[in-house]
C-alpha atoms as a PDB file:
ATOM      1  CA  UNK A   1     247.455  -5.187  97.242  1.00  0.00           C
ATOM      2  CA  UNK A   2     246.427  -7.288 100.083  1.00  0.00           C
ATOM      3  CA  UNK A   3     245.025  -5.936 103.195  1.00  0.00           C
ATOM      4  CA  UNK A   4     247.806  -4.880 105.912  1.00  0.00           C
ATOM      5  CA  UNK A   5     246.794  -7.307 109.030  1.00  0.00           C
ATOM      6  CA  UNK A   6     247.175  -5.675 112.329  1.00  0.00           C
ATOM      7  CA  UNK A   7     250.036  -6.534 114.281  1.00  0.00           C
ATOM      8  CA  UNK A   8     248.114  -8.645 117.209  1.00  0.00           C
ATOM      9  CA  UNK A   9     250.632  -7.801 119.666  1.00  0.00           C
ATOM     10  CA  UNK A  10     250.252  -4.307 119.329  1.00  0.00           C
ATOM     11  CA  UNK A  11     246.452  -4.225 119.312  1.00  0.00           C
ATOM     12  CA  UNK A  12     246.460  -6.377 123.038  1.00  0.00           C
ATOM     13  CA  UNK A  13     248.568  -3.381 124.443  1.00  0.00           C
ATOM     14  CA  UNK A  14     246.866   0.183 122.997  1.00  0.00           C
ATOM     15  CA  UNK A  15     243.659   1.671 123.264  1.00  0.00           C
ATOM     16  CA  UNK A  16     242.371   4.754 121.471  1.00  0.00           C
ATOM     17  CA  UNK A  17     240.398   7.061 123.371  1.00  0.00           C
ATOM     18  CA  UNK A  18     237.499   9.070 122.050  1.00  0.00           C
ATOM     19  CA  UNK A  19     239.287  12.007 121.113  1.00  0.00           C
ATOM     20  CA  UNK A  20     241.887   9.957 118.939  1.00  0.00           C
ATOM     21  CA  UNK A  21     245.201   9.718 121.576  1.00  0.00           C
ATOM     22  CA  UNK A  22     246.547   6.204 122.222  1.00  0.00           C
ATOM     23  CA  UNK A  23     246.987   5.041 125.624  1.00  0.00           C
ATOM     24  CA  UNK A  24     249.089   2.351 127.207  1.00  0.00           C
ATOM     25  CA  UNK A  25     249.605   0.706 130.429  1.00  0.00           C
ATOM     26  CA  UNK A  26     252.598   2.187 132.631  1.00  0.00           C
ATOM     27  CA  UNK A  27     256.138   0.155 132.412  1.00  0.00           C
ATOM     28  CA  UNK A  28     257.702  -1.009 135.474  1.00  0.00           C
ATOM     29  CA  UNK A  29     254.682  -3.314 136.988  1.00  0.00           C
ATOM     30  CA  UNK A  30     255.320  -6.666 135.986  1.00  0.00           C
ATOM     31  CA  UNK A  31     257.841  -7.848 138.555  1.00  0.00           C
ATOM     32  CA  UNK A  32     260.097  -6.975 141.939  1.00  0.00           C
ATOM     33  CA  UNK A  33     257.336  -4.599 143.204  1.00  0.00           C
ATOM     34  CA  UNK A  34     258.266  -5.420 146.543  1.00  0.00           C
ATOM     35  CA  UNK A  35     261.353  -2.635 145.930  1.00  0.00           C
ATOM     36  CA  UNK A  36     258.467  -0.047 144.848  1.00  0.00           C
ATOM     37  CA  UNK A  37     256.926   2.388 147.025  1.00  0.00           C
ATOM     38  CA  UNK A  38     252.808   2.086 147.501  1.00  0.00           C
ATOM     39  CA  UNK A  39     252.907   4.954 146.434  1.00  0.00           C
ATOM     40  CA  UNK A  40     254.814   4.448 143.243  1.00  0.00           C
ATOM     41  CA  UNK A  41     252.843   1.059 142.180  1.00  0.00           C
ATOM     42  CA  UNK A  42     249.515   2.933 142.993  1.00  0.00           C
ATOM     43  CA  UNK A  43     250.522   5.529 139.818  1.00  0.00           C
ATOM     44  CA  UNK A  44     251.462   2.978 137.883  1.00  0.00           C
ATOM     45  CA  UNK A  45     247.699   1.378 138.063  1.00  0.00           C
ATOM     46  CA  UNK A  46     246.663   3.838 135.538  1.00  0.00           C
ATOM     47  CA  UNK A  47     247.189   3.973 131.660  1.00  0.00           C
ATOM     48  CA  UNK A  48     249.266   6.740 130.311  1.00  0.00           C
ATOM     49  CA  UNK A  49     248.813   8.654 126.996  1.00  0.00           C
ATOM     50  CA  UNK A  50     251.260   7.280 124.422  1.00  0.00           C
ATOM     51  CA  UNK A  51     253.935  10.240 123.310  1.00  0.00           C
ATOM     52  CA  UNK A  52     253.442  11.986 120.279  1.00  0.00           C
ATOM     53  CA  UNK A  53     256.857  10.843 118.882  1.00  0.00           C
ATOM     54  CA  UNK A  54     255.713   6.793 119.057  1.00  0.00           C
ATOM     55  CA  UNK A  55     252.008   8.015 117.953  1.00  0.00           C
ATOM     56  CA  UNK A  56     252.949   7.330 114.276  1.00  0.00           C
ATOM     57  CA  UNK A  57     254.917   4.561 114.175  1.00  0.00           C
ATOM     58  CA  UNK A  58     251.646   2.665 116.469  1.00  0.00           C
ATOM     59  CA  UNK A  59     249.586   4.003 114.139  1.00  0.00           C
ATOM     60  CA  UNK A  60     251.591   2.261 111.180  1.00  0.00           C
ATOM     61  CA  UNK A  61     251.017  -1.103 113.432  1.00  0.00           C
ATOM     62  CA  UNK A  62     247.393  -0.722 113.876  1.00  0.00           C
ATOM     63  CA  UNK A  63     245.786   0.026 110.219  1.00  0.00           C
ATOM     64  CA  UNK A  64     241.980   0.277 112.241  1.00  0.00           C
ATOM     65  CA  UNK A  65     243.132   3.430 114.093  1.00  0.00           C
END
């Protein structure tokens, strides 16, 4: 069987931390931030641990992890 490529899309958007999680950027910061609180786009600056119910099917789309 050929080698399973890694889905490129996938790969720009998670990060594996030294213990083994997967994080990912916080939704909701792309556009109409003038509606959001400071408060609310200064959370949203940090990365988030991805849950363990998507773990698996990330892992699936990243074959390196």
């Amino acid at each position: 069987m050929p080698k399973m490529k890694t889905k490129r899309a996938a790969r720009k958007r998670f990060k594996k931390t030294a213990t083994g999680k997967l994080m990912q950027a916080g939704a909701f910061k792309q556009h109409k931030l003038e509606h959001k609180s400071p408060k609310q786009k200064r959370k949203l600056r940090k990365s988030k641990l991805v849950s363990k119910a998507d773990e698996h099917r990330i892992k699936v789309l990243l074959p390196y992890l």
